[in-house]
PDB file of N, CA and C in Angstrom:
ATOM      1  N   UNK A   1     119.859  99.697 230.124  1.00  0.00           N
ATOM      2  CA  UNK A   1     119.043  99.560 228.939  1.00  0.00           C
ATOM      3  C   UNK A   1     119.267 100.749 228.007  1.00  0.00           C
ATOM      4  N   UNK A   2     119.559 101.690 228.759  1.00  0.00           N
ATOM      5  CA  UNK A   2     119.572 102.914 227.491  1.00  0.00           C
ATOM      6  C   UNK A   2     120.944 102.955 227.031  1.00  0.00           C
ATOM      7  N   UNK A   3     122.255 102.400 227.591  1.00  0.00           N
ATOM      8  CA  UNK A   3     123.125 102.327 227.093  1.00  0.00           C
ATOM      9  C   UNK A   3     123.368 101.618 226.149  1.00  0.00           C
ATOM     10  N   UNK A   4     122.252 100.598 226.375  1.00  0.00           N
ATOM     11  CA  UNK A   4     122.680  99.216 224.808  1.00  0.00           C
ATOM     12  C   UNK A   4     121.881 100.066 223.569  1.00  0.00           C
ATOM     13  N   UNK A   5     120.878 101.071 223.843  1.00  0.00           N
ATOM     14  CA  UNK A   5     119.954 101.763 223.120  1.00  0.00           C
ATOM     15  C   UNK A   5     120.955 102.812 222.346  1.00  0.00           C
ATOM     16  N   UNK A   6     121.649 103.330 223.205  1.00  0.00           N
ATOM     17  CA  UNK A   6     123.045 104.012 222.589  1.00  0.00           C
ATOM     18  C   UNK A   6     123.943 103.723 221.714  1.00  0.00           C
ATOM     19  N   UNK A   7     124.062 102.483 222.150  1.00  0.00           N
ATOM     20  CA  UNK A   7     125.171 101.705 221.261  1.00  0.00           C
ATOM     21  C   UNK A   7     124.309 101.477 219.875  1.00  0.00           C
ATOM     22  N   UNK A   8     123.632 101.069 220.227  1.00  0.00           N
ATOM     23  CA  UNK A   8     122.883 100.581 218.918  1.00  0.00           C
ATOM     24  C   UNK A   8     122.764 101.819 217.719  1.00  0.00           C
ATOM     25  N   UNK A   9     122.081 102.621 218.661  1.00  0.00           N
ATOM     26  CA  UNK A   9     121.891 104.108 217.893  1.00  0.00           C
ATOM     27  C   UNK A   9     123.496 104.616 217.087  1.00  0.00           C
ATOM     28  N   UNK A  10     124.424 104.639 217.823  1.00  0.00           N
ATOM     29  CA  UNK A  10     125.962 104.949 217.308  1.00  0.00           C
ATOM     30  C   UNK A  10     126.488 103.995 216.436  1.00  0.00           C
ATOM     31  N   UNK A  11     126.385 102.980 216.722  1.00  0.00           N
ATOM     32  CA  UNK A  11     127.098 101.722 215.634  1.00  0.00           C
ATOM     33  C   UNK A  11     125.915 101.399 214.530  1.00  0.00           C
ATOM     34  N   UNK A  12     124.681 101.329 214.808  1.00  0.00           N
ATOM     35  CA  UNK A  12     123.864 100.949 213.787  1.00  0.00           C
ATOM     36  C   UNK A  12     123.604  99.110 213.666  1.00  0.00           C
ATOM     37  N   UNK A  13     123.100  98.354 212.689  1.00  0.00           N
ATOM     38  CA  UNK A  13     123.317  97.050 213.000  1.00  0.00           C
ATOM     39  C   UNK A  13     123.973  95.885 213.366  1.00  0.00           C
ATOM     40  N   UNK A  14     125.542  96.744 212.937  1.00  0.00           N
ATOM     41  CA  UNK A  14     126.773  96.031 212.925  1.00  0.00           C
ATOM     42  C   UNK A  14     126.504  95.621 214.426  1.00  0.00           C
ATOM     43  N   UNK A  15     126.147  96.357 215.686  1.00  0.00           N
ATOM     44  CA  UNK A  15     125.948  96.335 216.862  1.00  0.00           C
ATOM     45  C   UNK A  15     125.345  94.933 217.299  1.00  0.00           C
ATOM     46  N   UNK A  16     124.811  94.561 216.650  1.00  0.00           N
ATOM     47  CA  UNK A  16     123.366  93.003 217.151  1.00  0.00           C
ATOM     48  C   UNK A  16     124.419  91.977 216.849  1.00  0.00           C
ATOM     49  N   UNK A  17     125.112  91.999 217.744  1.00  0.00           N
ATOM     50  CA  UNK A  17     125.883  90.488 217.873  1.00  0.00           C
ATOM     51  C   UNK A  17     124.638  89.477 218.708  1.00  0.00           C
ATOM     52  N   UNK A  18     124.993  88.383 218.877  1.00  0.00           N
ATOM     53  CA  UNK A  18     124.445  87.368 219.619  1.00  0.00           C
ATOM     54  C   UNK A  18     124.005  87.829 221.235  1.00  0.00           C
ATOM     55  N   UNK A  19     125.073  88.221 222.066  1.00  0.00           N
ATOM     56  CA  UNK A  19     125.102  88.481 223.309  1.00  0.00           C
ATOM     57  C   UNK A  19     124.282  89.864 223.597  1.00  0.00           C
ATOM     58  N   UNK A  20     124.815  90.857 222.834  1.00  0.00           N
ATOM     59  CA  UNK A  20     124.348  92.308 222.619  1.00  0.00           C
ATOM     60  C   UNK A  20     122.188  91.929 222.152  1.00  0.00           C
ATOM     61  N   UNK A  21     122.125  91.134 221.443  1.00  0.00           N
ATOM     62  CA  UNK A  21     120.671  91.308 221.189  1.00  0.00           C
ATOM     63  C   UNK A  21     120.307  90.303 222.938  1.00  0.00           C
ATOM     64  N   UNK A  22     120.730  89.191 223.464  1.00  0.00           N
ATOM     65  CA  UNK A  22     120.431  88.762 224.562  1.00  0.00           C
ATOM     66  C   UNK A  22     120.259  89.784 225.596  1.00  0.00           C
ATOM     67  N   UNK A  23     121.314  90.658 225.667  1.00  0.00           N
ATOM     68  CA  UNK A  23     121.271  91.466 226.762  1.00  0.00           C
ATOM     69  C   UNK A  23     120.268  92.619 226.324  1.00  0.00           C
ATOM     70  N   UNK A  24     119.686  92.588 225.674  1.00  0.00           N
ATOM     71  CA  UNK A  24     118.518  93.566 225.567  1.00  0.00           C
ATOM     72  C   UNK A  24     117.780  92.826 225.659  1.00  0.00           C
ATOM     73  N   UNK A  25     117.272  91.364 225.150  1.00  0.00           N
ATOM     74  CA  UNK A  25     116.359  91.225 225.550  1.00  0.00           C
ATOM     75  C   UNK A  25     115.754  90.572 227.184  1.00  0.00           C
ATOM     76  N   UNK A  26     117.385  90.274 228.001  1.00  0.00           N
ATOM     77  CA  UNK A  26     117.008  90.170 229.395  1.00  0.00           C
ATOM     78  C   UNK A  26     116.804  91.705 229.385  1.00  0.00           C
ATOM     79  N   UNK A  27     117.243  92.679 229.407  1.00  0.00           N
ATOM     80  CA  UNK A  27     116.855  93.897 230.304  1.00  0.00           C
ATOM     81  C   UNK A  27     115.398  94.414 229.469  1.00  0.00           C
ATOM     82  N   UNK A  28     114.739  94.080 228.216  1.00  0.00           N
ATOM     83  CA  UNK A  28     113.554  94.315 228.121  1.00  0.00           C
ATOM     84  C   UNK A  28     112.423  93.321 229.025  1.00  0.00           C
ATOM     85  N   UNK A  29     112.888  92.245 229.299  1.00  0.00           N
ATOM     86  CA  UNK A  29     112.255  91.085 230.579  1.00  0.00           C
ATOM     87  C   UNK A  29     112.138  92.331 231.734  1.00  0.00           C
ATOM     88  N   UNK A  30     113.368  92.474 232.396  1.00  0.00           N
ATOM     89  CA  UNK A  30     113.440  93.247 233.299  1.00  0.00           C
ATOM     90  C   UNK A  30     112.342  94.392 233.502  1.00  0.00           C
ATOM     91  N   UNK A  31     112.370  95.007 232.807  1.00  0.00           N
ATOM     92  CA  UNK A  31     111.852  96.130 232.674  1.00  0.00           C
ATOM     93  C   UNK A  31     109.926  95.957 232.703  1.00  0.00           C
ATOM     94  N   UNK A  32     109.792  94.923 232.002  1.00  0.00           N
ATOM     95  CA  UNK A  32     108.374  94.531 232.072  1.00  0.00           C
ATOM     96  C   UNK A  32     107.905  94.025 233.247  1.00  0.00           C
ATOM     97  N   UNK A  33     109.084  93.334 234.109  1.00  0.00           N
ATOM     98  CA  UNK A  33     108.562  92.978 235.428  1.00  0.00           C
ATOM     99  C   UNK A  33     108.514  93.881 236.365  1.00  0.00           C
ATOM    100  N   UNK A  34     109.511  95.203 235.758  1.00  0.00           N
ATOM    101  CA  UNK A  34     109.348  96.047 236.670  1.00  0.00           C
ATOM    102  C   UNK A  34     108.245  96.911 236.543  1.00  0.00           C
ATOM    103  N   UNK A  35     107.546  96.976 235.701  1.00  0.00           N
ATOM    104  CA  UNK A  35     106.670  97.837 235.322  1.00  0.00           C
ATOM    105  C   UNK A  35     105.376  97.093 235.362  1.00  0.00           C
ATOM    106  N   UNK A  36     105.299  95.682 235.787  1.00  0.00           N
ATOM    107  CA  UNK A  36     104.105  95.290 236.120  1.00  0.00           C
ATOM    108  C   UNK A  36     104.186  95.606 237.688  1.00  0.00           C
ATOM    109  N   UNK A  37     105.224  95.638 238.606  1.00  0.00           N
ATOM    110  CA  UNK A  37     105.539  95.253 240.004  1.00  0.00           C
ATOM    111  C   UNK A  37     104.482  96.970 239.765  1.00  0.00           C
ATOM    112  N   UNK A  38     105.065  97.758 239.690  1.00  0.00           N
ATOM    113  CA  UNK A  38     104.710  99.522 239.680  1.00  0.00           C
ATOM    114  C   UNK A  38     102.951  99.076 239.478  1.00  0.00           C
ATOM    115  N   UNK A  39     103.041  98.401 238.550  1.00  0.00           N
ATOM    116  CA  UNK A  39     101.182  98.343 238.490  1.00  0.00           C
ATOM    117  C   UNK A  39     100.457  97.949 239.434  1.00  0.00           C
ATOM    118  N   UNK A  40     101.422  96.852 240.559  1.00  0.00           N
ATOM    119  CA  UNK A  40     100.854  96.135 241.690  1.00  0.00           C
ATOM    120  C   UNK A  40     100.854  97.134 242.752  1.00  0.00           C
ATOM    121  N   UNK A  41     101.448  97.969 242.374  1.00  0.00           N
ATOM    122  CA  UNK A  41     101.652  98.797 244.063  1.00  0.00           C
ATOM    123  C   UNK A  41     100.639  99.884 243.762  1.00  0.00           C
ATOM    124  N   UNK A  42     100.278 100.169 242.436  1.00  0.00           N
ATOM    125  CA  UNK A  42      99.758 101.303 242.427  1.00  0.00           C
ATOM    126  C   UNK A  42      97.802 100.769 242.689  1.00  0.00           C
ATOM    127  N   UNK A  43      97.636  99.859 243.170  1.00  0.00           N
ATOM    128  CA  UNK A  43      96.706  98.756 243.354  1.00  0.00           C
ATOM    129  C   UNK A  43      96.328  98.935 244.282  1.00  0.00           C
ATOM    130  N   UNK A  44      94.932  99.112 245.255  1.00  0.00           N
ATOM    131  CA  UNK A  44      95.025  99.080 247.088  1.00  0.00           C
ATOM    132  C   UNK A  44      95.681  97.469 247.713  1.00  0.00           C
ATOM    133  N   UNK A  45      96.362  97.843 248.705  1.00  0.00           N
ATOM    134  CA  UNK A  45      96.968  97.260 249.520  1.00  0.00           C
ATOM    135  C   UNK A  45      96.288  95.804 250.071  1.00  0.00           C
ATOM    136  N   UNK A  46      96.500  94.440 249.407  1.00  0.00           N
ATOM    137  CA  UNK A  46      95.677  93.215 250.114  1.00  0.00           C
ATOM    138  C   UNK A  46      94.680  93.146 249.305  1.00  0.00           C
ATOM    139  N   UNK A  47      94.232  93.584 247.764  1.00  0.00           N
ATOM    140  CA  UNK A  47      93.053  93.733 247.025  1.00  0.00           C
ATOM    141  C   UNK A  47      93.373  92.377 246.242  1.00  0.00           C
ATOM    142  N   UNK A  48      92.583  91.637 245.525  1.00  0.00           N
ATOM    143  CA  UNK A  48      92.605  90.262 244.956  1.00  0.00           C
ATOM    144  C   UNK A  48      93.836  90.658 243.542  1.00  0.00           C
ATOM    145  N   UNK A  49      93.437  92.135 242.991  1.00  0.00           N
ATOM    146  CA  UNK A  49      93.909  92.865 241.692  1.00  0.00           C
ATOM    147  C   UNK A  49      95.677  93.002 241.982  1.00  0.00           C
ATOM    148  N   UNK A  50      95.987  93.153 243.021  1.00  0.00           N
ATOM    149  CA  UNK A  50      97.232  93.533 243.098  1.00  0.00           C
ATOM    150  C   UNK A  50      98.175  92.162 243.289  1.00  0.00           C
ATOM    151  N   UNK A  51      97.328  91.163 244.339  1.00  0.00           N
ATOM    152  CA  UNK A  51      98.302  90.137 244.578  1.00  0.00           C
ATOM    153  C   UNK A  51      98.203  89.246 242.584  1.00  0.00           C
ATOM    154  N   UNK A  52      97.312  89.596 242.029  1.00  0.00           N
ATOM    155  CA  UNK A  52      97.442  89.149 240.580  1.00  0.00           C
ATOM    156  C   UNK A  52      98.553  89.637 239.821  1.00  0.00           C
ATOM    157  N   UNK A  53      98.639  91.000 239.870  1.00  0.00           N
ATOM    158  CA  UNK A  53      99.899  91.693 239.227  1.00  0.00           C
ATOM    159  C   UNK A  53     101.051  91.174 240.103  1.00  0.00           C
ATOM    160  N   UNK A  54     101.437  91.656 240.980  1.00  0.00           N
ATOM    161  CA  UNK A  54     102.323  90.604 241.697  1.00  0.00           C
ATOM    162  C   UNK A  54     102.698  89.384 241.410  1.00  0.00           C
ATOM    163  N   UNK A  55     101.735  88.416 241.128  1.00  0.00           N
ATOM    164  CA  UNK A  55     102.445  86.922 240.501  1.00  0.00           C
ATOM    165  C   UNK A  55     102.725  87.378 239.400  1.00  0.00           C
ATOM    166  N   UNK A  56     102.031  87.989 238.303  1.00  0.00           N
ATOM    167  CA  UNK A  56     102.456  88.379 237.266  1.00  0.00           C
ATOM    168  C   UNK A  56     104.175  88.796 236.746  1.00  0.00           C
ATOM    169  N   UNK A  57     104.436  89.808 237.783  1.00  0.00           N
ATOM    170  CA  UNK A  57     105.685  90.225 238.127  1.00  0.00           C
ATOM    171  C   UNK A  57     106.828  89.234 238.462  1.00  0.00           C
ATOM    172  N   UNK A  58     106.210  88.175 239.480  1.00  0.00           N
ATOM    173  CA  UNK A  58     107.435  87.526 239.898  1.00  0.00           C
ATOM    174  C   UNK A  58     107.072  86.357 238.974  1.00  0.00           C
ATOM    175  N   UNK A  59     106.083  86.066 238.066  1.00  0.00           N
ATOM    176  CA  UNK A  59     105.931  84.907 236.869  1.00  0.00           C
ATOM    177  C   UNK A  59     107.253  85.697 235.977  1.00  0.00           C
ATOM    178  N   UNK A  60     107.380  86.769 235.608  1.00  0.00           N
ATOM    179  CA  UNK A  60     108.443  87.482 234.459  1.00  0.00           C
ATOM    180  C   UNK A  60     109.722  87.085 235.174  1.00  0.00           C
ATOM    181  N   UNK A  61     110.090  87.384 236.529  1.00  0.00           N
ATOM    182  CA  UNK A  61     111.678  87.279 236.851  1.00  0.00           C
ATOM    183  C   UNK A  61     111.566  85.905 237.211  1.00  0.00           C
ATOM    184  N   UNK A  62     110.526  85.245 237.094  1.00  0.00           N
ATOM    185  CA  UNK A  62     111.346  83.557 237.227  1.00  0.00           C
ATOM    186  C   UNK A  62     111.282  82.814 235.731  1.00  0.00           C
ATOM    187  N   UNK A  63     111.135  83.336 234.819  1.00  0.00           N
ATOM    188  CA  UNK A  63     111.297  83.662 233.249  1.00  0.00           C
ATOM    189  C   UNK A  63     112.662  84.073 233.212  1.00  0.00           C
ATOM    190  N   UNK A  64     113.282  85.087 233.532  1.00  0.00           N
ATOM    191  CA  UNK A  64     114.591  86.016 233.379  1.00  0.00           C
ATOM    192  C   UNK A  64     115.524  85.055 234.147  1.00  0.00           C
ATOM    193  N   UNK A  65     115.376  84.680 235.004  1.00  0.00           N
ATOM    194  CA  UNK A  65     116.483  83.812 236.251  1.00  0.00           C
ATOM    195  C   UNK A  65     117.555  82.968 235.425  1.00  0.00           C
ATOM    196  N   UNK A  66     116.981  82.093 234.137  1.00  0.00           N
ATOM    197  CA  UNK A  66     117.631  81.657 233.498  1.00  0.00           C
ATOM    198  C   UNK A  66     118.444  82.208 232.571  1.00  0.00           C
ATOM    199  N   UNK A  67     118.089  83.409 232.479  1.00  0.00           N
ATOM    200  CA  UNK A  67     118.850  84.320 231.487  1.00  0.00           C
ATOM    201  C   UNK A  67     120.356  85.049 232.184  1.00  0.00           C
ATOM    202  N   UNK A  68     119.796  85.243 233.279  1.00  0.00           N
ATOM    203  CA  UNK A  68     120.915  85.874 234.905  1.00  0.00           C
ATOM    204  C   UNK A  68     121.641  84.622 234.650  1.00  0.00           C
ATOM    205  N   UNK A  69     121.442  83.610 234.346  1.00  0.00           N
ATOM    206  CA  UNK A  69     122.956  82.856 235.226  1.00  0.00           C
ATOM    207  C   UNK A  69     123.779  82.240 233.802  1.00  0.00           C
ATOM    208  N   UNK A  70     122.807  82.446 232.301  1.00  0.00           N
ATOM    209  CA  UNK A  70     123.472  82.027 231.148  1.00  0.00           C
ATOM    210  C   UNK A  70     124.300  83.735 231.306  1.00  0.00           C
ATOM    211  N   UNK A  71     123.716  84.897 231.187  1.00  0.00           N
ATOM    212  CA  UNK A  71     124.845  86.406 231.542  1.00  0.00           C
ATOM    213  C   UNK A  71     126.396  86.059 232.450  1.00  0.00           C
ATOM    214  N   UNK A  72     125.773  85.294 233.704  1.00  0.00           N
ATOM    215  CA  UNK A  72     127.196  85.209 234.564  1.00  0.00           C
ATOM    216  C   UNK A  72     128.187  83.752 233.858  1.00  0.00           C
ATOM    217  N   UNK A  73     127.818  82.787 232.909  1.00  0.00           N
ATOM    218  CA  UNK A  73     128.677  82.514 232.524  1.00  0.00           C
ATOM    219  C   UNK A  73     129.624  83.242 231.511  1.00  0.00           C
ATOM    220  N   UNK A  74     129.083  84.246 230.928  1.00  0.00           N
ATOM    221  CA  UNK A  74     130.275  85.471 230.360  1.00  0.00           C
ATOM    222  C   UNK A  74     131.326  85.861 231.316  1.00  0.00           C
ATOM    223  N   UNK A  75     130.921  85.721 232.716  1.00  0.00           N
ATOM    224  CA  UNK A  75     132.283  86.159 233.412  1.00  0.00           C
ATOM    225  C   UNK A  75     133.351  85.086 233.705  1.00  0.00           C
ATOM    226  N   UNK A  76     132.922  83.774 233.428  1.00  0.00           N
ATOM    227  CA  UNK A  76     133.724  82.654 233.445  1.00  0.00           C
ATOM    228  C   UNK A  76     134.379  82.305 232.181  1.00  0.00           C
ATOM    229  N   UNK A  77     135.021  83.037 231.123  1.00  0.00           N
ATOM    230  CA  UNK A  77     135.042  83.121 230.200  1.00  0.00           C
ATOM    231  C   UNK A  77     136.457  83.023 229.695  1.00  0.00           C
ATOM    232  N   UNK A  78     137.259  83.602 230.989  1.00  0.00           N
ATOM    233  CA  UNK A  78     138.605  83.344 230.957  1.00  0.00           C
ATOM    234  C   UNK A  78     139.031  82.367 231.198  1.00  0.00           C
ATOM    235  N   UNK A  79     138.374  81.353 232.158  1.00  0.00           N
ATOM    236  CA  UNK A  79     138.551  80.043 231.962  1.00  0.00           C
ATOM    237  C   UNK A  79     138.961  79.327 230.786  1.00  0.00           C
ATOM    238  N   UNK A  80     139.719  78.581 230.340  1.00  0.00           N
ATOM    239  CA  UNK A  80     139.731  78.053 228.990  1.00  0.00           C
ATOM    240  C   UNK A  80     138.433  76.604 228.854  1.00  0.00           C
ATOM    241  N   UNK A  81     138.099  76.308 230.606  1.00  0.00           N
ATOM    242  CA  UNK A  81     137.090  75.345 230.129  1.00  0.00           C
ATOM    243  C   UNK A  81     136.046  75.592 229.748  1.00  0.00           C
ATOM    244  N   UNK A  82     135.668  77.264 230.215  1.00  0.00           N
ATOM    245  CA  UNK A  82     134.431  77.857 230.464  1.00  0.00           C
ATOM    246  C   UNK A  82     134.231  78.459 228.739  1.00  0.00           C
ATOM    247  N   UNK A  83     135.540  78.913 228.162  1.00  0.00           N
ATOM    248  CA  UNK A  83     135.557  79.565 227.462  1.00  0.00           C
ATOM    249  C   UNK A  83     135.293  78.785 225.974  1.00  0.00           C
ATOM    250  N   UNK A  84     135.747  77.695 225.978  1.00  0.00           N
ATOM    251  CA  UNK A  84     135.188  76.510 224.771  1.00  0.00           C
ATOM    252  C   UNK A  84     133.849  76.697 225.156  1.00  0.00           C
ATOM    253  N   UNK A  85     133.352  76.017 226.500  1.00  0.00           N
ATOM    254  CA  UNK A  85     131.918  75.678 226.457  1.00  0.00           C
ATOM    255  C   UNK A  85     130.488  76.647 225.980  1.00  0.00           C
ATOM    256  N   UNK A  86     131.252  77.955 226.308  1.00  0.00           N
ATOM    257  CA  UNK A  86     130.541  79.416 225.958  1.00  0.00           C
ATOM    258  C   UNK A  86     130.310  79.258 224.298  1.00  0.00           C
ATOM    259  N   UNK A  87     131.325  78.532 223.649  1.00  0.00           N
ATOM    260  CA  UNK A  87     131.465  78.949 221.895  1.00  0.00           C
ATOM    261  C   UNK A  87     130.707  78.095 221.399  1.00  0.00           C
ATOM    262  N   UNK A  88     130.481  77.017 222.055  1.00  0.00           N
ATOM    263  CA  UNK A  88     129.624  75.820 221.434  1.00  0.00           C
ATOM    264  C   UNK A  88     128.211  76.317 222.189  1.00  0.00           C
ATOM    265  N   UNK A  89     128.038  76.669 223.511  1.00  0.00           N
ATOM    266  CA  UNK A  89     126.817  77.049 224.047  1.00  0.00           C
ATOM    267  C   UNK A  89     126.377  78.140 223.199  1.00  0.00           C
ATOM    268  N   UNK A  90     127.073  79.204 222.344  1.00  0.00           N
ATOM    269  CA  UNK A  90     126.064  80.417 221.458  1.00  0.00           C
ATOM    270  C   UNK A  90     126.389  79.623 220.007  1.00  0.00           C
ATOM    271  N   UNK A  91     126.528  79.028 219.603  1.00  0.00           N
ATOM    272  CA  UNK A  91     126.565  77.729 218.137  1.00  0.00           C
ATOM    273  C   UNK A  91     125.549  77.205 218.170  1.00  0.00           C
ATOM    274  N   UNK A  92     125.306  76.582 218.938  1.00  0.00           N
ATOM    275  CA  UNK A  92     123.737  75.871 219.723  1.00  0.00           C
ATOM    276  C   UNK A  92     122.990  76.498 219.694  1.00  0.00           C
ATOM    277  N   UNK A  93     122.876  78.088 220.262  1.00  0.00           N
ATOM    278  CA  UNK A  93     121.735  78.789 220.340  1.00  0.00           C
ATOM    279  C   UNK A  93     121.658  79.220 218.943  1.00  0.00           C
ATOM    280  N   UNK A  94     122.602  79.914 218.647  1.00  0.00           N
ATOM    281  CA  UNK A  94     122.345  80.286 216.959  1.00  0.00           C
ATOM    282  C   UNK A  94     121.755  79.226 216.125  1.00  0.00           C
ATOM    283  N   UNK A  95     121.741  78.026 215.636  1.00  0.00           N
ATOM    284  CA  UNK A  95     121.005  77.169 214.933  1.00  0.00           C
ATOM    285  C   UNK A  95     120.179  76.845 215.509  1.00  0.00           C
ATOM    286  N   UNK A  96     119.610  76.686 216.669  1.00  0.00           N
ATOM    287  CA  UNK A  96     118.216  76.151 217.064  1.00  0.00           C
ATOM    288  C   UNK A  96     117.110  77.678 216.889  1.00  0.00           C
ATOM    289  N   UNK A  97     117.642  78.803 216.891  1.00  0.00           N
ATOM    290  CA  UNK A  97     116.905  79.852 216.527  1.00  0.00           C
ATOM    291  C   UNK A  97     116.868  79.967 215.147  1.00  0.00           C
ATOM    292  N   UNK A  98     117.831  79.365 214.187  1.00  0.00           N
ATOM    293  CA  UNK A  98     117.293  78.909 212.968  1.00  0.00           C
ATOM    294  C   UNK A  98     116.461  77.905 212.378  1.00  0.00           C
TER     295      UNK A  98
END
């Protein structure tokens, strides 16, 4: 996360491609689940309060899960089948976010 924070900081906006703003915003997901999990532990042990933060936590990474496996089709990319389907799959996303 602080490296995409870097980049950003060094390149400036030119930086916010499509993928580059995704991958911040899975690792800002991340980060919130991790920082609710920290809230659950810091909770007594078996208390009604903690197993709440806890779903909370694993409600965020089963939110993110879908984001993990649209990331690992970037590594299938060299594929030429994978690699069409990737260009039309962020075409798609770009106009439906318009």
């Amino acid at each position: 996360m602080a490296d995409e924070v870097t980049k950003f900081w060094k390149v400036g906006r030119f930086y916010l491609t499509f993928w580059n703003a995704f991958n911040l915003t899975l690792y800002s997901a991340l980060a919130v689940s991790f920082a609710l999990r920290m809230v659950a532990l810091s909770k007594a042990g078996g208390s009604e309060e903690r197993g709440y933060w806890d779903l909370m936590s694993y409600n965020w990474l089963a939110f993110v899960a879908p984001m993990f496996w649209a990331r690992m089709l970037l590594f299938l990319d060299t594929i030429k089948f994978f690699g069409a389907m990737l260009v039309v799959l962020k075409v798609m996303m770009m106009e439906s976010l318009m």
